[in-house]
Protein backbone atom coordinates (compact mmCIF):
# COMPACT_ATOMS: atom_id res chain seq x y z
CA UNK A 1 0.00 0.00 0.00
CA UNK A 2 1.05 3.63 -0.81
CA UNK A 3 1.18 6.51 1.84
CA UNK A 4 -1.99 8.08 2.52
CA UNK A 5 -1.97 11.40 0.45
CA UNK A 6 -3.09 13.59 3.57
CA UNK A 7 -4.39 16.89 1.31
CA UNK A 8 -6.38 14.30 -0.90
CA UNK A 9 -8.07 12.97 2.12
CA UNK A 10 -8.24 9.49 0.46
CA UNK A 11 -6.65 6.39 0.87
CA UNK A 12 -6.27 3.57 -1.82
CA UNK A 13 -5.80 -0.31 -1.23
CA UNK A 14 -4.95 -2.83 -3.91
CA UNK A 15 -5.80 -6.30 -1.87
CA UNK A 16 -3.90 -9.42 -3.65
CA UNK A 17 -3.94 -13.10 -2.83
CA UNK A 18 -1.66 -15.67 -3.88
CA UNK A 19 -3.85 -18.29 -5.82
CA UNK A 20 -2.53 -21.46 -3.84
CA UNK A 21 -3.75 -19.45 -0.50
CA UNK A 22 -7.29 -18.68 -2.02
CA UNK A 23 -8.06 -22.47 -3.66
CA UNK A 24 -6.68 -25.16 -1.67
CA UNK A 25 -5.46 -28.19 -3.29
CA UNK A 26 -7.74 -30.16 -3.80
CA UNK A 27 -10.27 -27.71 -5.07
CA UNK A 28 -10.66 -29.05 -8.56
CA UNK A 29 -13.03 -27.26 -11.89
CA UNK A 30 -15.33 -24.91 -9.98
CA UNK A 31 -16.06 -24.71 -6.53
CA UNK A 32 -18.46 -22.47 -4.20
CA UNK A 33 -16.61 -20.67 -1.46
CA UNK A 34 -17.60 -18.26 1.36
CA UNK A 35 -16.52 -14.36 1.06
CA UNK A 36 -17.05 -11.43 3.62
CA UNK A 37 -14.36 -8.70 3.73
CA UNK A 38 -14.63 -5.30 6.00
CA UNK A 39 -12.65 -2.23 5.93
CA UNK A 40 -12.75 -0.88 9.23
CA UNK A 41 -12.12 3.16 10.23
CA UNK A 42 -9.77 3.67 12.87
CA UNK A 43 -7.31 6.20 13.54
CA UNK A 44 -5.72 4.00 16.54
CA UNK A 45 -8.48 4.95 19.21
CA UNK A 46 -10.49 2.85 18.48
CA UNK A 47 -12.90 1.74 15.82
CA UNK A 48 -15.17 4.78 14.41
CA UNK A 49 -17.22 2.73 11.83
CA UNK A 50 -16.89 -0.02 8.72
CA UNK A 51 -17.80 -0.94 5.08
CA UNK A 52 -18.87 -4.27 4.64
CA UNK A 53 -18.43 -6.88 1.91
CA UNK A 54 -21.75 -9.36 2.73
CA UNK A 55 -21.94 -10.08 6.60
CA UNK A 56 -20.74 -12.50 9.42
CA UNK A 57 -17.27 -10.54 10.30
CA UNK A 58 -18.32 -6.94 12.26
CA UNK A 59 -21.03 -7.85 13.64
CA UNK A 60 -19.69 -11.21 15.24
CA UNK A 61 -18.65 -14.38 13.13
CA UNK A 62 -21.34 -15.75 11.16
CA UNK A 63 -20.43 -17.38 8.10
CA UNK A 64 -23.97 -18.78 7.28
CA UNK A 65 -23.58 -14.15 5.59
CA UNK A 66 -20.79 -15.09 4.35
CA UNK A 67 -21.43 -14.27 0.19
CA UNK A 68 -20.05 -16.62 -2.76
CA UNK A 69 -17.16 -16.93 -4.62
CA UNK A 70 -17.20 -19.16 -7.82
CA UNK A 71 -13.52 -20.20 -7.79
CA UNK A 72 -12.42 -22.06 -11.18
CA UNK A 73 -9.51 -23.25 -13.15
């Protein structure tokens, strides 16, 4: 990630994920797998609020929110 550019007031992030991490090995063709993400606003006291990617993470662990991700090869 880049420093934040403090008179833009914005802050950019590029996630990436190895592929090995994201499919496990014996994943094979397409599979269904659970996805939740949150980006969380905190300026180290404490948390002031969130964007959400489906639910089950910020609200306590729940991964029946989780949403899908079609994974294939």
């Amino acid at each position: 990630m880049q420093a934040r550019p403090e008179a833009a007031k914005t802050t950019t992030c590029t996630p990436a994920f190895d592929w090995d991490d994201v499919r496990p090995a014996g994943y094979a063709g397409s599979k269904d797998v659970g996805l939740a993400f949150v980006v969380k606003d905190s300026n180290g006291s404490g948390r002031k609020g969130w964007l959400s990617c489906m639910g089950g993470i910020a609200n306590g662990k729940d991964p029946a929110q989780f949403g899908d991700a079609i994974l294939k090869n």
